[in-house]
C-alpha atoms as a PDB file:
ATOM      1  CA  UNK A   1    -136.167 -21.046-205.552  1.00  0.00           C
ATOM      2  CA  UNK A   2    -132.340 -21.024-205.439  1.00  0.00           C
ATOM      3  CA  UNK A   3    -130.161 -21.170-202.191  1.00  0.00           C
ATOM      4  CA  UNK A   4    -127.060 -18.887-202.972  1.00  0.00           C
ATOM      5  CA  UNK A   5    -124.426 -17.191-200.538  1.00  0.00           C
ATOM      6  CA  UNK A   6    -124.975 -13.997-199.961  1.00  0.00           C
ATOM      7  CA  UNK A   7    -123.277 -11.096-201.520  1.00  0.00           C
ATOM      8  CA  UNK A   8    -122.500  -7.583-200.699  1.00  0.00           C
ATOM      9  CA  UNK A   9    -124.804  -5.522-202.272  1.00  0.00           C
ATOM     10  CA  UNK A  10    -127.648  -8.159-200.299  1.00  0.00           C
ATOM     11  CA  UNK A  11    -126.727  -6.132-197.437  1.00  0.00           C
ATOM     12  CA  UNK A  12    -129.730  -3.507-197.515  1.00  0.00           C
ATOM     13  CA  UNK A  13    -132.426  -5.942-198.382  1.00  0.00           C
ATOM     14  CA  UNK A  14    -131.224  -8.842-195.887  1.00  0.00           C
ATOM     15  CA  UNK A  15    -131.102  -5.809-193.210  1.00  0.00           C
ATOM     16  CA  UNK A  16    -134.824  -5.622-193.777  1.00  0.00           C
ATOM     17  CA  UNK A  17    -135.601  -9.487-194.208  1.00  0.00           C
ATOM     18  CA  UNK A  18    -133.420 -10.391-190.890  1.00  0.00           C
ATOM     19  CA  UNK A  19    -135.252  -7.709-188.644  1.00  0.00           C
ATOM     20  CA  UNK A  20    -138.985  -8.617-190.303  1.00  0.00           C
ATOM     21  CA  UNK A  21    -138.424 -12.496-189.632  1.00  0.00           C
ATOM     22  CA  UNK A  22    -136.986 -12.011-186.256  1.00  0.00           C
ATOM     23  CA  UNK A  23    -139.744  -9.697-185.575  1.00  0.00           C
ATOM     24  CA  UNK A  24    -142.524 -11.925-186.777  1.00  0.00           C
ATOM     25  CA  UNK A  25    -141.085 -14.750-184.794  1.00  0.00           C
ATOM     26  CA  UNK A  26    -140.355 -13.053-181.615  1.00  0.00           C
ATOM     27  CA  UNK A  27    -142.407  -9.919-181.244  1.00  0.00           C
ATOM     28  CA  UNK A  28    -145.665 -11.307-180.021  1.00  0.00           C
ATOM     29  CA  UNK A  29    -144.098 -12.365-176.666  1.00  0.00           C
ATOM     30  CA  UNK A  30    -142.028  -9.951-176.046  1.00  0.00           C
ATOM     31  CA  UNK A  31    -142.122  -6.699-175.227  1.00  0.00           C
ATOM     32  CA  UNK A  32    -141.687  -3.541-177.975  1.00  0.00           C
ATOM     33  CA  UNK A  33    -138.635  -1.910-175.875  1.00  0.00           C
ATOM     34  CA  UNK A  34    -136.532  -5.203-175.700  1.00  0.00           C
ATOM     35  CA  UNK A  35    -137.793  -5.911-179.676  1.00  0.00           C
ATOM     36  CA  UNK A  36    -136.337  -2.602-180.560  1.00  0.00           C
ATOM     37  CA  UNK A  37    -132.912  -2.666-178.347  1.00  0.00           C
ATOM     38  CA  UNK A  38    -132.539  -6.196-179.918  1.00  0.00           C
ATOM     39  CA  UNK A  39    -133.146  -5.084-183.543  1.00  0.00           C
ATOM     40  CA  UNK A  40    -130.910  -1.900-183.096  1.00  0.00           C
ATOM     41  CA  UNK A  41    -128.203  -3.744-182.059  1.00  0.00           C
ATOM     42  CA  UNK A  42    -128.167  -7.076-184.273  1.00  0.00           C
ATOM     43  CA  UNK A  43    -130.043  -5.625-187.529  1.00  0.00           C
ATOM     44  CA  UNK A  44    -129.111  -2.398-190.251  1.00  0.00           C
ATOM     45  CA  UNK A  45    -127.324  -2.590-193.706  1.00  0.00           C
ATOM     46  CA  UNK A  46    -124.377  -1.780-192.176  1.00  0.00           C
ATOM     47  CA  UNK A  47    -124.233  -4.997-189.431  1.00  0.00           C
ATOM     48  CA  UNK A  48    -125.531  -7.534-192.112  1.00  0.00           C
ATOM     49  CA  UNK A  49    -122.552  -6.013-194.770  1.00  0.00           C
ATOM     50  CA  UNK A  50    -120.250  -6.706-191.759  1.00  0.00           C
ATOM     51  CA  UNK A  51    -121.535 -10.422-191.554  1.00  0.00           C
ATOM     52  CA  UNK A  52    -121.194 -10.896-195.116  1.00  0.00           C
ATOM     53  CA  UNK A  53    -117.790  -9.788-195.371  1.00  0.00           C
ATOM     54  CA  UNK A  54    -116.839 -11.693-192.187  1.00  0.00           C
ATOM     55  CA  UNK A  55    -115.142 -14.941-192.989  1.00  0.00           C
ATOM     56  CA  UNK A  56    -115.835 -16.508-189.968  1.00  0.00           C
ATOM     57  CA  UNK A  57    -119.336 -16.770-190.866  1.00  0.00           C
ATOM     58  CA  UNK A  58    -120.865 -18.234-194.082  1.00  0.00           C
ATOM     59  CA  UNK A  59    -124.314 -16.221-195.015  1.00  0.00           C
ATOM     60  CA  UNK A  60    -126.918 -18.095-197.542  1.00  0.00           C
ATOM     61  CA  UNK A  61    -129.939 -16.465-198.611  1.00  0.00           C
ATOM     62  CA  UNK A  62    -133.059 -17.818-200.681  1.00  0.00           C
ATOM     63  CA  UNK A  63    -134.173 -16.066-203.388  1.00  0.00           C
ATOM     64  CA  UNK A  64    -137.486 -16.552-205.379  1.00  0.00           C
ATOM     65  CA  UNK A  65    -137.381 -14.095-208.381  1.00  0.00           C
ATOM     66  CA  UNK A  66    -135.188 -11.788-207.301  1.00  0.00           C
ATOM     67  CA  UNK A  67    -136.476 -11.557-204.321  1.00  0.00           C
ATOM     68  CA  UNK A  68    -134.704 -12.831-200.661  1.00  0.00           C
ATOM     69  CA  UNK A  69    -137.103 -15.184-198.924  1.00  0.00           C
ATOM     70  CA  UNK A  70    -135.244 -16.335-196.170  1.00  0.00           C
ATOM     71  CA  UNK A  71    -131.359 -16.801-194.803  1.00  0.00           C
ATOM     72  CA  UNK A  72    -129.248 -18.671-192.631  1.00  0.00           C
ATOM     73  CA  UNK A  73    -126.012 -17.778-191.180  1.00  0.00           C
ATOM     74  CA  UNK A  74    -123.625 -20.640-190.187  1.00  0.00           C
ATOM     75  CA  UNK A  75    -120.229 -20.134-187.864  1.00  0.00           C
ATOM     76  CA  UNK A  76    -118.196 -22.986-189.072  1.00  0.00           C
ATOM     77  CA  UNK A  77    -115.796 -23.036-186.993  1.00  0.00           C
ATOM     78  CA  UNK A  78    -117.985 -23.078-183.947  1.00  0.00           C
ATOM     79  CA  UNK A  79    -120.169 -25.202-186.001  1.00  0.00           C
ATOM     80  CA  UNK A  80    -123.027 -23.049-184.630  1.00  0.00           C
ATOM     81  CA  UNK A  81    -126.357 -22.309-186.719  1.00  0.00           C
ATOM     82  CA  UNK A  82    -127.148 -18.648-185.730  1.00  0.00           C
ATOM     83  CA  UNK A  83    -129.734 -17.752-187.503  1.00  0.00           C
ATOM     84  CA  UNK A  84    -132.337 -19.997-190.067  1.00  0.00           C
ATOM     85  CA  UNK A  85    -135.464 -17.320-190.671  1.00  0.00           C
ATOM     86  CA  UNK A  86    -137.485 -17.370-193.858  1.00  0.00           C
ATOM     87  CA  UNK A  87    -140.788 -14.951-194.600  1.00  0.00           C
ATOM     88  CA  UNK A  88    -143.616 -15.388-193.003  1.00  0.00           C
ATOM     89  CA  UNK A  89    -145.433 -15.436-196.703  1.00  0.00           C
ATOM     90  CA  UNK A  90    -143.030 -18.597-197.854  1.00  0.00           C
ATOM     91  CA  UNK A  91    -143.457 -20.351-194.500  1.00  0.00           C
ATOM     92  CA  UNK A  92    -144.725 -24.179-195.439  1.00  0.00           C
ATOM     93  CA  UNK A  93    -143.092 -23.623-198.954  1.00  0.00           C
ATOM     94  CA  UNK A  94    -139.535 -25.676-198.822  1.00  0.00           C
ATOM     95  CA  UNK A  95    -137.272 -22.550-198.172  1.00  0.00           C
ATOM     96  CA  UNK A  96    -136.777 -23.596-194.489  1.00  0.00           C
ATOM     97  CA  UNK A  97    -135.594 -27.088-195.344  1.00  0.00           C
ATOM     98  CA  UNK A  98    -133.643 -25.900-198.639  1.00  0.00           C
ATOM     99  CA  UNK A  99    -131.652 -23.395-196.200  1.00  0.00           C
ATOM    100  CA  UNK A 100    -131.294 -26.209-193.196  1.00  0.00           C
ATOM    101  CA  UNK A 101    -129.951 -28.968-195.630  1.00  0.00           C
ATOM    102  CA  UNK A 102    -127.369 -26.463-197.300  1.00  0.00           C
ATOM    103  CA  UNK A 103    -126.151 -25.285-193.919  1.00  0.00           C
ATOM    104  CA  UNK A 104    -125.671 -29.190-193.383  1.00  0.00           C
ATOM    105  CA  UNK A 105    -124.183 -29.160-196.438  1.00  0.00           C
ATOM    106  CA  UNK A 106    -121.889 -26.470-195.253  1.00  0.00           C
ATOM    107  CA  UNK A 107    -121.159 -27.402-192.028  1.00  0.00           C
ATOM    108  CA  UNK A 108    -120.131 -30.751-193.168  1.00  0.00           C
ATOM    109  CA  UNK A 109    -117.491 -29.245-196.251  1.00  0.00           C
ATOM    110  CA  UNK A 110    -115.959 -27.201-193.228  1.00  0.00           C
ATOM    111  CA  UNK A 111    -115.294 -30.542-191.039  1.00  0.00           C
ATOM    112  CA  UNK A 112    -118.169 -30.197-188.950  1.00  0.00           C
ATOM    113  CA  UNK A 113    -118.595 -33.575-187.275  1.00  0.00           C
ATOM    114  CA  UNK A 114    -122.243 -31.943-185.273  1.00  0.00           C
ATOM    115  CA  UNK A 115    -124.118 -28.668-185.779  1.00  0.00           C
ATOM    116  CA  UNK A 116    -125.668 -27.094-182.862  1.00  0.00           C
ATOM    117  CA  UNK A 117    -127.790 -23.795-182.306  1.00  0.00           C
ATOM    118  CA  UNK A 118    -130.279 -22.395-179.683  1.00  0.00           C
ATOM    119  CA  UNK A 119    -133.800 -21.980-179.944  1.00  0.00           C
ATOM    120  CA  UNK A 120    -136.368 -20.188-177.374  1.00  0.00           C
ATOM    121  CA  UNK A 121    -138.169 -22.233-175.222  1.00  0.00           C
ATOM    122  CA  UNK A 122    -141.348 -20.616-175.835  1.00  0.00           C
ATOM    123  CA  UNK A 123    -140.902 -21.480-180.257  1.00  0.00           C
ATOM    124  CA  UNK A 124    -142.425 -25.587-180.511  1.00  0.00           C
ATOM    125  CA  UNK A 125    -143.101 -24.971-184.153  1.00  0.00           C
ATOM    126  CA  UNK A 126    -138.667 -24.565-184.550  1.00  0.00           C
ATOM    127  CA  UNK A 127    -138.570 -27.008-182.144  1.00  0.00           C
ATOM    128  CA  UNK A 128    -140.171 -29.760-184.467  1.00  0.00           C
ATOM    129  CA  UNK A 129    -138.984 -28.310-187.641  1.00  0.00           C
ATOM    130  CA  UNK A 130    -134.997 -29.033-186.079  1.00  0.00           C
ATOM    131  CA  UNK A 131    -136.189 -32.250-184.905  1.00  0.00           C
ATOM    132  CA  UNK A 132    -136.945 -33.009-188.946  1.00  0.00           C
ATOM    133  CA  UNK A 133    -133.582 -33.154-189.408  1.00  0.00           C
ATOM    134  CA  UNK A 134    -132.316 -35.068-186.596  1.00  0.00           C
ATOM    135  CA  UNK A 135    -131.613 -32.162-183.977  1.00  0.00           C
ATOM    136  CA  UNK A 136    -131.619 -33.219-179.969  1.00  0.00           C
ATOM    137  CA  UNK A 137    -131.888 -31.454-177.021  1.00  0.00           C
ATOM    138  CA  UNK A 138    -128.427 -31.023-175.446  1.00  0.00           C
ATOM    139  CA  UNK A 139    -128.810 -28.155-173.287  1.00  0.00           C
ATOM    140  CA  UNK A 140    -129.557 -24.650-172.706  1.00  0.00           C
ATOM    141  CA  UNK A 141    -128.035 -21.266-172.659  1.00  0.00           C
ATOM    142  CA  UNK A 142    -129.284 -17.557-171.816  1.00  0.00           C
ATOM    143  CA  UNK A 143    -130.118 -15.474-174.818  1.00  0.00           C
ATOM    144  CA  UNK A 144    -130.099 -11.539-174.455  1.00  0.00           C
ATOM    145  CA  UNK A 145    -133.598  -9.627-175.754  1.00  0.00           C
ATOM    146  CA  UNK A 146    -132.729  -6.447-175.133  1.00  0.00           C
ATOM    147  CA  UNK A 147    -132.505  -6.346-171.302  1.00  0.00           C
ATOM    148  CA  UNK A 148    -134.051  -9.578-170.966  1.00  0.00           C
ATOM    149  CA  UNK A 149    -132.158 -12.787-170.148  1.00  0.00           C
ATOM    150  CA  UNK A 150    -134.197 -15.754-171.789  1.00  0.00           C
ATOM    151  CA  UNK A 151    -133.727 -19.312-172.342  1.00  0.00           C
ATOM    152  CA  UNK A 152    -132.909 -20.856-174.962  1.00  0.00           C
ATOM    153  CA  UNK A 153    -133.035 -24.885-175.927  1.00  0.00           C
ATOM    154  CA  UNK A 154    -129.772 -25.894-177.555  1.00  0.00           C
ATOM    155  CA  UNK A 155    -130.269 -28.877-180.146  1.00  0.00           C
ATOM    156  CA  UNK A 156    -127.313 -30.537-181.778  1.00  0.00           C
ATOM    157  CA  UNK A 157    -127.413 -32.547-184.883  1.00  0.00           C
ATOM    158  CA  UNK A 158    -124.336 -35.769-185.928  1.00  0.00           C
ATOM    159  CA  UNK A 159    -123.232 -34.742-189.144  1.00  0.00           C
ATOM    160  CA  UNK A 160    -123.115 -38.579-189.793  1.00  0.00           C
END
């Protein structure tokens, strides 16, 4: 498994990864309308080309055999982890700690001195896996599903 920035023509393929992770992580607890107006809005080929082009944020994707397994997408200059997702299928299999330690890796080379991101309340298994690598509990912040307001846990990590 290799952990490579994304390119351009991953656009199509990442569209499809991004909304199937977020989906499998999310959908069971919420409802289909708010799943859908979330999706629309934050998933297609032509929103993930946008984010790949965009310098502001720094896209990595895993890739088993030609074939994307998981991503991350970092803001550096926020030093913000948006998104860490990897397929259900490859869950348990290294591509979620391969992707965390290269955002490190990335947050660090852009003078990151901490790395924070949000999590839902309602996800313990992301929870833990962020504690793994030395994420805390900071604060919180709403996150918009749909028409839903949520909570979300942020975590920060010392890029030490």
């Amino acid at each position: 498994m290799a952990v490579r920035p994304a390119l351009a023509g991953d656009a199509p393929v990442l569209a499809v990864l991004a909304e199937r992770t977020f989906r499998d992580a999310f959908e069971a607890r919420n409802s289909p309308e708010n799943m859908d107006l979330h999706c629309g809005r934050n998933f297609g080929p032509e929103i993930q080309a946008r984010e790949i082009a965009d310098r502001a944020l720094v896209t990595m994707v895993a890739e088993e055999s030609g074939h994307l397994t998981g991503y991350t997408q970092l803001r550096p200059a926020t030093a913000e982890l948006r998104r860490i997702y990897v397929s259900r299928e490859w869950h348990g299999r290294g591509v979620a700690q391969s992707l965390m330690e290269e955002a490190l890796r990335a947050a660090a080379r852009a003078g990151c001195d901490r790395l924070w991101l949000g999590v839902w309340e309602h996800n313990p298994k992301a929870i833990a896996f962020y504690r793994k690598f030395a994420f805390e509990i900071v604060g919180q912040q709403s996150f918009m599903l749909g028409n839903e307001s949520q909570r979300d846990i942020v975590m920060a990590a010392r890029m030490d």
